[in-house]
Protein backbone atom coordinates (compact mmCIF):
# COMPACT_ATOMS: atom_id res chain seq x y z
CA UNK A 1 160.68 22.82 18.14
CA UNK A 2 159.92 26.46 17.33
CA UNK A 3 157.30 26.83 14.51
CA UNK A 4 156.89 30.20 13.07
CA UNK A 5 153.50 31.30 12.26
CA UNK A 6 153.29 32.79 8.63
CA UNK A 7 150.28 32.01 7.67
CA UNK A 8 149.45 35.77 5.83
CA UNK A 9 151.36 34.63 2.87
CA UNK A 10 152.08 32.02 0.46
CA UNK A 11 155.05 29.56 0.20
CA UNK A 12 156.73 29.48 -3.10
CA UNK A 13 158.78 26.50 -3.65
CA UNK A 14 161.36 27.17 -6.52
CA UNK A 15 162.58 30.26 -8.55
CA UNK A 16 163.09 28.97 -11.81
CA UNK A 17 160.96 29.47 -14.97
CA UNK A 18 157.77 28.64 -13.51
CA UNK A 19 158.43 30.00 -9.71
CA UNK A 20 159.48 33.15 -10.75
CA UNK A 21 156.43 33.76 -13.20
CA UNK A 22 154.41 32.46 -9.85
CA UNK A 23 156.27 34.80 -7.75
CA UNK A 24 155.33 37.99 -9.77
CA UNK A 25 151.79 36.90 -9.87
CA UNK A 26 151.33 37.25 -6.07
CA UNK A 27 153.68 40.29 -6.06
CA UNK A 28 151.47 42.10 -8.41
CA UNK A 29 148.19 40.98 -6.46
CA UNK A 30 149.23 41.97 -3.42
CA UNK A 31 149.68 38.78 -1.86
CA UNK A 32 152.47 38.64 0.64
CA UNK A 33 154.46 35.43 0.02
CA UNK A 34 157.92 33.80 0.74
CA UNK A 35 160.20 32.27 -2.34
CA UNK A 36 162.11 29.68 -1.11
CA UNK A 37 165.04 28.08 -3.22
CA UNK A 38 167.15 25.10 -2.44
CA UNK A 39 170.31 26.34 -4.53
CA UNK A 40 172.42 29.34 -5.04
CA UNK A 41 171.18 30.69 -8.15
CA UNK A 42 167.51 31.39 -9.85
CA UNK A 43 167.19 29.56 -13.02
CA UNK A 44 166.30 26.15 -11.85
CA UNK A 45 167.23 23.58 -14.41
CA UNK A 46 168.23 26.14 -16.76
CA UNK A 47 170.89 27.08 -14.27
CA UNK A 48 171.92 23.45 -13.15
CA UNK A 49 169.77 21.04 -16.07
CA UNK A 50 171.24 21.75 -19.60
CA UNK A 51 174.49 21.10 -21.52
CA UNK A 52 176.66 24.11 -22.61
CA UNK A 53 175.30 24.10 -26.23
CA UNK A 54 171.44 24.11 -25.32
CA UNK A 55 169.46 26.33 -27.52
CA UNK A 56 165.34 26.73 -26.82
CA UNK A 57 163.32 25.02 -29.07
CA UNK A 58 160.60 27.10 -29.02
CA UNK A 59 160.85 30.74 -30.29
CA UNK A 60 162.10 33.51 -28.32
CA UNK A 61 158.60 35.20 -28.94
CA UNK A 62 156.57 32.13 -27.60
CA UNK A 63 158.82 31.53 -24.48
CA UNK A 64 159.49 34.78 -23.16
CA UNK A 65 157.01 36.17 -20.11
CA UNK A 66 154.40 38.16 -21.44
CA UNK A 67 155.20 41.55 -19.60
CA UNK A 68 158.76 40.77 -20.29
CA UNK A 69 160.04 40.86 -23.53
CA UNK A 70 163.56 39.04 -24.86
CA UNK A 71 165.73 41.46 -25.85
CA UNK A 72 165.65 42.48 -29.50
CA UNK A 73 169.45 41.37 -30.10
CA UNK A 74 168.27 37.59 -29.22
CA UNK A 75 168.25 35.21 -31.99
CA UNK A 76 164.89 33.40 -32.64
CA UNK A 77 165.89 30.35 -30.33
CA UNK A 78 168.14 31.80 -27.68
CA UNK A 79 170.80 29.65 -26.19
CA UNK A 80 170.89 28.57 -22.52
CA UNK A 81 172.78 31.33 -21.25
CA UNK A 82 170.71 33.84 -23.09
CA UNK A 83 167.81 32.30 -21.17
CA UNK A 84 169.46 32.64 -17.78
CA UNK A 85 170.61 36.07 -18.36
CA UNK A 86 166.68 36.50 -19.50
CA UNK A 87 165.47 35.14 -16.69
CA UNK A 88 167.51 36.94 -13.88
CA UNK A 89 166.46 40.59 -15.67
CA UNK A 90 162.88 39.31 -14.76
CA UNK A 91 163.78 39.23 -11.31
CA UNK A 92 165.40 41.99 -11.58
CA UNK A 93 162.93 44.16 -12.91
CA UNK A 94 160.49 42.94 -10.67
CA UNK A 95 162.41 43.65 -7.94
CA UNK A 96 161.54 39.21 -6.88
CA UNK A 97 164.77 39.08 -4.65
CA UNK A 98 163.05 41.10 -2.20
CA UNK A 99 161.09 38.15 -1.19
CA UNK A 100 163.49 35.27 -2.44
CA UNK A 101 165.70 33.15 0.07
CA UNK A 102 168.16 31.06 -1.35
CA UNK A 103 169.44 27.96 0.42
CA UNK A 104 166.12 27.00 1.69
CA UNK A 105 165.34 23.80 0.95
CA UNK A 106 162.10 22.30 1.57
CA UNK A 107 162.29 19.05 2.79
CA UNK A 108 158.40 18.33 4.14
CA UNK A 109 155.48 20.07 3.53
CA UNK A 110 152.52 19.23 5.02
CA UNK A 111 148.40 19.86 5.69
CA UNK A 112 147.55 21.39 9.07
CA UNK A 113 144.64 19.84 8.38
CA UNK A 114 143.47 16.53 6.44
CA UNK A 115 142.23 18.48 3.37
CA UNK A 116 144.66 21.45 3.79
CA UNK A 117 141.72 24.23 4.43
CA UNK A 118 143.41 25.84 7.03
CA UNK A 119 147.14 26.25 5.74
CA UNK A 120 150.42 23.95 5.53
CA UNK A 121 153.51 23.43 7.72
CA UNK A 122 156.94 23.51 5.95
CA UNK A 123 160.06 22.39 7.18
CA UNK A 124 163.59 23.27 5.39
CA UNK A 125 166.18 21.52 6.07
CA UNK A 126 168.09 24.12 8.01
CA UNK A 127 165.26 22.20 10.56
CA UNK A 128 163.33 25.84 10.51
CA UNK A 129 159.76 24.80 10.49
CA UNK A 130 157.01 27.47 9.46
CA UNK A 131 153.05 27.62 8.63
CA UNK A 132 151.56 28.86 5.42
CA UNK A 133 148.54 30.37 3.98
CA UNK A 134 148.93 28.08 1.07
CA UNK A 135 152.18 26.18 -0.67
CA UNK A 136 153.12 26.99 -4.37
CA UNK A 137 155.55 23.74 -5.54
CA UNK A 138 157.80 24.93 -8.32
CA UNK A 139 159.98 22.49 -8.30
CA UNK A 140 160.03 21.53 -11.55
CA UNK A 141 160.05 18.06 -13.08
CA UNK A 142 163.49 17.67 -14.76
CA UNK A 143 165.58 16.65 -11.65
CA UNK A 144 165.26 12.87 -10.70
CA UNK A 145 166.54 11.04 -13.41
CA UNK A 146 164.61 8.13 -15.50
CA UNK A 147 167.69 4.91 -15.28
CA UNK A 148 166.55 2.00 -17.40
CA UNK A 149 168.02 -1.30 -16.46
CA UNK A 150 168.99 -4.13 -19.00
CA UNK A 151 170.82 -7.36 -18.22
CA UNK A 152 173.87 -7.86 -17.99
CA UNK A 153 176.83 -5.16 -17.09
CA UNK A 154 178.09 -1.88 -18.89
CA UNK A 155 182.07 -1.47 -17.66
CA UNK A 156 182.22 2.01 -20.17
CA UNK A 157 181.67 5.26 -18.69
CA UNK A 158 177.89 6.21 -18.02
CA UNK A 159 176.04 9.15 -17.13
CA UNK A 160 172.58 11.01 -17.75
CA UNK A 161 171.42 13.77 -20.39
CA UNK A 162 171.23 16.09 -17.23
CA UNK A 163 174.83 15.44 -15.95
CA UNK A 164 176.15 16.06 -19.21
CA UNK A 165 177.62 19.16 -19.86
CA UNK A 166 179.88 19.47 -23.03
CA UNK A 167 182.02 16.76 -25.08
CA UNK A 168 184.79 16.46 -22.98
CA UNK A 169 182.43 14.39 -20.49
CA UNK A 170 182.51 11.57 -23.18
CA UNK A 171 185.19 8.84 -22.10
CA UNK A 172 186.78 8.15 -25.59
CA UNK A 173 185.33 8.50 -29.38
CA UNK A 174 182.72 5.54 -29.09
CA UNK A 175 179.38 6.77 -27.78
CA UNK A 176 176.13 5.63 -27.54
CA UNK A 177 173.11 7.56 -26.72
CA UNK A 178 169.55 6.17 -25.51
CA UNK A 179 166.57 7.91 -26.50
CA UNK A 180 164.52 9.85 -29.30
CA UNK A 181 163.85 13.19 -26.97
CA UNK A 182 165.12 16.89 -27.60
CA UNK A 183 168.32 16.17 -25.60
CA UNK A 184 168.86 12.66 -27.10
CA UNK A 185 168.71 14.21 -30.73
CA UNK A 186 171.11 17.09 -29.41
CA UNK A 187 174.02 15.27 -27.71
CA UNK A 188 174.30 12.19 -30.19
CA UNK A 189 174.67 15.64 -33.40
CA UNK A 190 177.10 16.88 -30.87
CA UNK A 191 178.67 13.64 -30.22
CA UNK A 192 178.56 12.81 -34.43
CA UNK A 193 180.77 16.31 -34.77
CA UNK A 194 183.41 15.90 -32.44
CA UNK A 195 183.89 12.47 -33.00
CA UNK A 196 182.91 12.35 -36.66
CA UNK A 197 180.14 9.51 -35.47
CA UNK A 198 177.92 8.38 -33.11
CA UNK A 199 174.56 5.98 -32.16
CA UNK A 200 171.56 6.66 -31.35
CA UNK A 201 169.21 3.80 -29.17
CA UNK A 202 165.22 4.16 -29.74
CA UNK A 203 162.81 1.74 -28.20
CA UNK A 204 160.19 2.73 -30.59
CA UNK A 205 159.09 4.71 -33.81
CA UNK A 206 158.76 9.27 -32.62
CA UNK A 207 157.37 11.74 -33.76
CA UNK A 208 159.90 14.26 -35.17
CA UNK A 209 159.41 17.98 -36.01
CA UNK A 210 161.31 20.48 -37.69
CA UNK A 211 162.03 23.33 -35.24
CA UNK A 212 160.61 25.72 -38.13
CA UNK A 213 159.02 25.25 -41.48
CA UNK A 214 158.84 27.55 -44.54
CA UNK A 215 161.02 29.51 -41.94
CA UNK A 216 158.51 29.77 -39.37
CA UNK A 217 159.07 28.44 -35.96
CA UNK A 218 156.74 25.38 -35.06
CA UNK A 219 156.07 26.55 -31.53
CA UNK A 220 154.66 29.52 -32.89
CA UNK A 221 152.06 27.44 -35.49
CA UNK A 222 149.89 26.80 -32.18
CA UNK A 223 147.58 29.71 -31.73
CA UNK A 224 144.39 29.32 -33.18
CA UNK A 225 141.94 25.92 -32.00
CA UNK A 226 141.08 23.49 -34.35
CA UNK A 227 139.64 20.50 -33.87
CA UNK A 228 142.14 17.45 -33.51
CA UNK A 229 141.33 15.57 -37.03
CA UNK A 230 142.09 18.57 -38.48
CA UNK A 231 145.25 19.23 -36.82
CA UNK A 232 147.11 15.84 -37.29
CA UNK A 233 145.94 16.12 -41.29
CA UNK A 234 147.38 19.34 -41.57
CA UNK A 235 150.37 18.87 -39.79
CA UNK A 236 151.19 15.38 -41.19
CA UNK A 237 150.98 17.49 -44.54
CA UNK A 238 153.45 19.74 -43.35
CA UNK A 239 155.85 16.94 -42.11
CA UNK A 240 155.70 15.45 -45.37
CA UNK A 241 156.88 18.20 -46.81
CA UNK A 242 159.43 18.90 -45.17
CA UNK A 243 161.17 15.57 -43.66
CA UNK A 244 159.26 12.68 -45.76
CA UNK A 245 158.96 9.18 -44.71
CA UNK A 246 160.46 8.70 -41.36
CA UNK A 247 162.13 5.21 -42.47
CA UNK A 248 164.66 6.89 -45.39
CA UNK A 249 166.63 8.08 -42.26
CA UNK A 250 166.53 4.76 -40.94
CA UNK A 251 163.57 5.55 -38.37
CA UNK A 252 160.55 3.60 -37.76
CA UNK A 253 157.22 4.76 -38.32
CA UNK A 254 155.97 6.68 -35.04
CA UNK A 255 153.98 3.67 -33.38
CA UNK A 256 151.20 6.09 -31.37
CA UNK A 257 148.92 9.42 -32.88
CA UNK A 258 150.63 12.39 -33.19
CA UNK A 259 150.23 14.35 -30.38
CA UNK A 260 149.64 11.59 -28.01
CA UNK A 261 152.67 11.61 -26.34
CA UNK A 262 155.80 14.74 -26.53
CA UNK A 263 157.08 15.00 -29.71
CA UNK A 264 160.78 16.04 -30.27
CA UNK A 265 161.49 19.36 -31.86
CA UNK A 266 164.83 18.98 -33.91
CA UNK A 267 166.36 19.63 -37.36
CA UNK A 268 169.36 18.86 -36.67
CA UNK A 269 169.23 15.28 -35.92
CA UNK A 270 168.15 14.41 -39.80
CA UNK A 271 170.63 16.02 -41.57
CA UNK A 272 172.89 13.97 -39.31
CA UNK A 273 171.63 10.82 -40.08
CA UNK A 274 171.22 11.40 -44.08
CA UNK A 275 174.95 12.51 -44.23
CA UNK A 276 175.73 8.97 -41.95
CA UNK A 277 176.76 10.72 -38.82
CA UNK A 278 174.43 9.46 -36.24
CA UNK A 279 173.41 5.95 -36.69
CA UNK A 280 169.96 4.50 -35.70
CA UNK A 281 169.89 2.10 -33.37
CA UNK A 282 166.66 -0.30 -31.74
CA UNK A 283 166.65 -0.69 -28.37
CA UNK A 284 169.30 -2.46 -25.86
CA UNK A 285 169.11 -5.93 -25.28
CA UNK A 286 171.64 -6.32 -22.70
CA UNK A 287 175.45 -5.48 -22.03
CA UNK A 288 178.63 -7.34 -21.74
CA UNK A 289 181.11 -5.18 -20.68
CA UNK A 290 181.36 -2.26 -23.36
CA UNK A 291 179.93 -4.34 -26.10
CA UNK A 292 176.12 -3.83 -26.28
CA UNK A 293 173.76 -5.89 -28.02
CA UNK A 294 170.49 -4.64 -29.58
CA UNK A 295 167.57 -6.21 -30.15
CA UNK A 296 168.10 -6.99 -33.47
CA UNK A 297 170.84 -9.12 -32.80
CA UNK A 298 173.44 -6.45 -33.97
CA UNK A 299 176.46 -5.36 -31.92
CA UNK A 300 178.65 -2.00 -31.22
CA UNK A 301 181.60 -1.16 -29.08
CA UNK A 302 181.64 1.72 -26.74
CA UNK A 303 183.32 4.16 -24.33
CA UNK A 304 180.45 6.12 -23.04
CA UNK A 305 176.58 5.92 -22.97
CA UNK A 306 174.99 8.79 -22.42
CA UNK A 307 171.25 8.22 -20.96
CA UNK A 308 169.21 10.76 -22.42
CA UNK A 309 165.96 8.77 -20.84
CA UNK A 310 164.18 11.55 -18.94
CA UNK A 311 162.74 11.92 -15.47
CA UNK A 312 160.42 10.99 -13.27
CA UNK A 313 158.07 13.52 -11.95
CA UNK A 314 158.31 13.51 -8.20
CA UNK A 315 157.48 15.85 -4.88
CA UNK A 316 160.32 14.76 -2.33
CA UNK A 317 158.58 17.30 -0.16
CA UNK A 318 155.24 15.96 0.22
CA UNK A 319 153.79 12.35 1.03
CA UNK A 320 153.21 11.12 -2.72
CA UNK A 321 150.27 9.02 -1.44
CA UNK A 322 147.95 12.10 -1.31
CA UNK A 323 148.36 12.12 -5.68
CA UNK A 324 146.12 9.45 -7.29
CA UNK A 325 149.06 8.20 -10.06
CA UNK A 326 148.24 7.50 -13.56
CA UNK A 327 151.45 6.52 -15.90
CA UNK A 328 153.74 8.46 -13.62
CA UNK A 329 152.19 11.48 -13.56
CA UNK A 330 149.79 12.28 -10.80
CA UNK A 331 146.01 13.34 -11.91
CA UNK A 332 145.41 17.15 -11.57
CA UNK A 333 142.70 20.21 -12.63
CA UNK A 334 144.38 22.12 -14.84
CA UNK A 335 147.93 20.76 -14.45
CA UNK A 336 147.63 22.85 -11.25
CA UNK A 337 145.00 22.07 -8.15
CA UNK A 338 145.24 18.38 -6.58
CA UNK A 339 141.50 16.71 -5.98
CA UNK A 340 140.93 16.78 -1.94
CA UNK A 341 143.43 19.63 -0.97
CA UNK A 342 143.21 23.02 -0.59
CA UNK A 343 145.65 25.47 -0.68
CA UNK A 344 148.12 23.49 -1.93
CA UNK A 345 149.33 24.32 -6.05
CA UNK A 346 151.84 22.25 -8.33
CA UNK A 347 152.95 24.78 -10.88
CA UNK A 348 154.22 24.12 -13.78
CA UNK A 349 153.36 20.41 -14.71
CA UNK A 350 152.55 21.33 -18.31
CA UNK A 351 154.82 20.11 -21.13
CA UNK A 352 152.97 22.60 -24.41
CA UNK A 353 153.70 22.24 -27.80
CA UNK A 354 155.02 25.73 -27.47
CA UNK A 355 156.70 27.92 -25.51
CA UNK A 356 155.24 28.49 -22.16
CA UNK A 357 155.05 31.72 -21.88
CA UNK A 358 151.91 32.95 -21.90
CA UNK A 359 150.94 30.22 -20.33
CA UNK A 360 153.14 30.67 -17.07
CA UNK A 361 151.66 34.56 -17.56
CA UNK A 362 147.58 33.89 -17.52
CA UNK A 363 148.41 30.97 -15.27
CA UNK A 364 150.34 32.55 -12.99
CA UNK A 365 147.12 35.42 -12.77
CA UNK A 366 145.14 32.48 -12.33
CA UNK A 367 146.65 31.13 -9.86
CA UNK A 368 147.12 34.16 -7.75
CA UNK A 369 143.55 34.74 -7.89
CA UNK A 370 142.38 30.98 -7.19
CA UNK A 371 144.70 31.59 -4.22
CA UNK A 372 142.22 34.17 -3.53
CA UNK A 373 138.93 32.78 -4.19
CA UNK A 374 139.70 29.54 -1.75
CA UNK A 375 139.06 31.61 1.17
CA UNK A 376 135.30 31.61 -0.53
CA UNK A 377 135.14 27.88 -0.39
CA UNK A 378 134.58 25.49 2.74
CA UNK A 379 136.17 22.50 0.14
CA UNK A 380 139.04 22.19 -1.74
CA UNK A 381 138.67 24.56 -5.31
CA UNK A 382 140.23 21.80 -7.41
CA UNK A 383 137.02 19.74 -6.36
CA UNK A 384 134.74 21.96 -7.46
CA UNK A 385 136.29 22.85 -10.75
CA UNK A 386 136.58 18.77 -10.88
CA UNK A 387 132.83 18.64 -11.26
CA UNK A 388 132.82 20.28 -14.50
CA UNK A 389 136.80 19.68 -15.48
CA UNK A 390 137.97 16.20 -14.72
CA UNK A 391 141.15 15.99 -13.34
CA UNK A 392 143.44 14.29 -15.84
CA UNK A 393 147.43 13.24 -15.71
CA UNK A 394 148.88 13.90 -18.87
CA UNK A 395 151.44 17.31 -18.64
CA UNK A 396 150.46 17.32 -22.67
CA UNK A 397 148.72 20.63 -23.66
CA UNK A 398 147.88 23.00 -27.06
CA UNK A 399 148.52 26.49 -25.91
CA UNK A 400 145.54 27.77 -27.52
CA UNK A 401 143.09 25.45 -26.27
CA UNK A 402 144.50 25.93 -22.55
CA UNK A 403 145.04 29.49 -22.91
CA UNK A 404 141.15 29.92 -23.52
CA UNK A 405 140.08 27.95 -20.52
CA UNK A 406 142.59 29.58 -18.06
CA UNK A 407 140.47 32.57 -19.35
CA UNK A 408 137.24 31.29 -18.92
CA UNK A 409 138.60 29.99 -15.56
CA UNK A 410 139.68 33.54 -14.55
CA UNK A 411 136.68 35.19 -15.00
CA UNK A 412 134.87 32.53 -12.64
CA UNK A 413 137.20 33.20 -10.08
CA UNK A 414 137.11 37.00 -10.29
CA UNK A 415 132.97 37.00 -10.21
CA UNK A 416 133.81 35.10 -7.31
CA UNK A 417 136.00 37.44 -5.59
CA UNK A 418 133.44 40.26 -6.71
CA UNK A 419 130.92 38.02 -4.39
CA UNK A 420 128.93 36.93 -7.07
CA UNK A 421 126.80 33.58 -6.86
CA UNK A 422 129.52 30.86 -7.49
CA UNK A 423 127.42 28.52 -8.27
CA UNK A 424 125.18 30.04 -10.70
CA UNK A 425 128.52 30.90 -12.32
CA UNK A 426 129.60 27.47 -12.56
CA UNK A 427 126.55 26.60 -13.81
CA UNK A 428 126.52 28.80 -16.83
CA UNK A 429 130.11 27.44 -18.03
CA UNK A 430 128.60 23.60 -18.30
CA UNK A 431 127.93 23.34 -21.55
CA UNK A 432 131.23 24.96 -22.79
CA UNK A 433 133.08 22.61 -20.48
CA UNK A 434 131.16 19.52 -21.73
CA UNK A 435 132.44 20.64 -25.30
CA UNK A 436 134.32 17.87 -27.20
CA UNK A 437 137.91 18.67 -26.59
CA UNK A 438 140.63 19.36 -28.82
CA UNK A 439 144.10 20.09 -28.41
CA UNK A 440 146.18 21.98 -30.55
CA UNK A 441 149.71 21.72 -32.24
């Protein structure tokens, strides 16, 4: 077996969203670097994830890249081909395809050595095998679908929220859709007006947010801190006003803090319900061929469920048993560097309560210049950031409260490529890093 040395650049796994920001990161810092994607087409799951009718639900102005601005024509939440017509002028622009190979799909990637220090070996499944400088995984986290199981046996037509493409995938009038997410709330109001009805299966009480308020997008209400008490009594204020009490649309109370967990940006899905279009349901019980039985001890008839149940974030590409797993997710600095490896960078496990555009921008920069600063270590960065930043699971982040320690974080590394004393540097930061957190909506 032929391995190809290439270890003077970086590997870039992915050129969707997230890759592509990643990509034009290195490109602008000079760092030589290979984009490899498995498919035909940039985009990632915004070219192969999303039904026909998917609209952002975070404003054009929060989601686009920071040196790239939407075009002026684009409607406050763009729809999904807007975004993939957005997306390939950023390569464009950028001139990215100069680097990007499509078909190349990674199928292993692993240390040349046992913390990664001196580089990674890649193999795509063409069965070229090559050796890296470092390994960017963009890969994103919205591919292997999340299949609950109940007893007994569905005999109606079944699929998931990312094989489902536009109404005519529904077999017959009678659907049912499980979950209380962005997509769940979509495809049931889609569902409701083709049909003229339609359920909707949730285990437990949400969180629901209008996408704007006074006219005002809600992805764009996170951009100064606060602390956390503050921002649940302000926003529960806001919710108030403008959806009420949860339970006159038949909902259950949310059973968990706001801000704990995602929270599902939709308006439509309550208009829907208060004009009887969408029907709350509780959560499955079990099946018998298309009649399904809820906890309750109620009963409905269908022709399709649609699983709108989300995914489980996975790395096909790498031997999962290097991640120390907490509820699915595995524990990171940052959302980014993995405790004991070097070199090695999961981009874009952050799920923010707006769009993520500047923070794939100043992360990207941060990343391209923790890429950097590495070669100043003898351990793995992430461990040395751990000392003063735990690592921590959850993908949940405020934009504002992120956004200032990617700064923070940025002018560490760039004292340390500017050979100052790293440690001393470090140092300094403590106290601001041993600052009660708070995360913003």
């Amino acid at each position: 077996m032929t391995v190809e040395d290439r270890r003077d650049r970086v590997c870039v796994i992915g050129a969707g969203y997230a890759g592509n920001g990643a990509a034009a990161a290195l490109k602008r810092s000079g760092i030589a670097y290979d984009q490899l994607e498995a498919t035909d087409r940039i985009g990632g799951n915004w070219s192969h994830g999303v039904y026909d009718s998917t609209h952002l639900i975070s404003s054009k102005t929060s989601t686009q890249y920071a040196d790239h601005p939407m075009p002026r024509e684009y409607p406050t939440f763009p729809s999904a081909a807007q975004m993939l017509s957005y997306l390939q002028s950023y390569v464009d622009r950028f001139g990215l395809d100069e680097h990007l190979e499509f078909g190349a799909e990674v199928i292993r990637a692993t240390p040349l050595d046992p913390r990664g220090l001196e580089g990674w070996e890649v193999e795509l499944a063409s069965g070229q095998v090559r050796r890296y400088r470092a390994v960017v995984i963009a890969n994103g986290h919205y591919w292997e679908r999340n299949l609950p199981t109940y007893p007994g046996e569905f005999t109606g037509r079944q699929l998931h929220s990312k094989d489902y493409k536009r109404p005519a995938d529904f077999d017959g009038e009678r659907v049912l859709v499980v979950g209380a997410g962005n997509s769940a709330s979509d495809i049931a109001v889609e569902a409701s007006a083709t049909f003229g009805s339609a359920d909707i299966s949730m285990r437990r009480g949400y969180w629901f947010i209008p996408k704007t308020i006074a006219g005002v997008p809600s992805s764009e209400l996170d951009r100064v801190w606060m602390p956390m008490a503050l921002q649940r009594i302000g926003f529960k204020v806001l919710l108030r006003m403008s959806y009420g009490d949860y339970r006159r649309y038949g909902l259950r109370r949310p059973d968990h803090a706001l801000f704990t967990r995602d929270v599902t940006v939709n308006s439509s899905l309550m208009y829907a319900l208060q004009h009887g279009r969408v029907r709350p349901r509780p959560e499955i019980a079990r099946f018998d061929g298309t009649t399904v039985t809820f906890t309750d001890g109620t009963t409905g008839d269908y022709d399709t469920v649609v699983w709108a149940t989300g995914f489980r974030t996975r790395f096909p590409m790498l031997d999962e048993s290097m991640f120390v797993w907490e509820q699915g997710d595995p524990l990171l600095v940052e959302h980014v560097l993995v405790p004991r490896f070097a070199n090695i960078y999961l981009w874009g496990l952050v799920a923010p309560r707006s769009g993520a555009g500047q923070i794939i921008s100043q992360g990207s920069a941060f990343l391209a210049e923790a890429i950097e600063a590495q070669r100043r270590f003898d351990e793995p960065l992430a461990d040395v950031l751990a000392r003063y930043r735990p690592a921590q699971s959850s993908m949940l982040a405020g934009s504002a409260e992120l956004l200032g320690r990617l700064k923070l974080l940025r002018l560490l590394l760039r004292a340390t490529l500017a050979g100052d004393d790293v440690r001393t540097r470090f140092h300094a930061l403590i106290p601001l890093h041993h600052s009660k957190e708070a995360v913003l909506p």
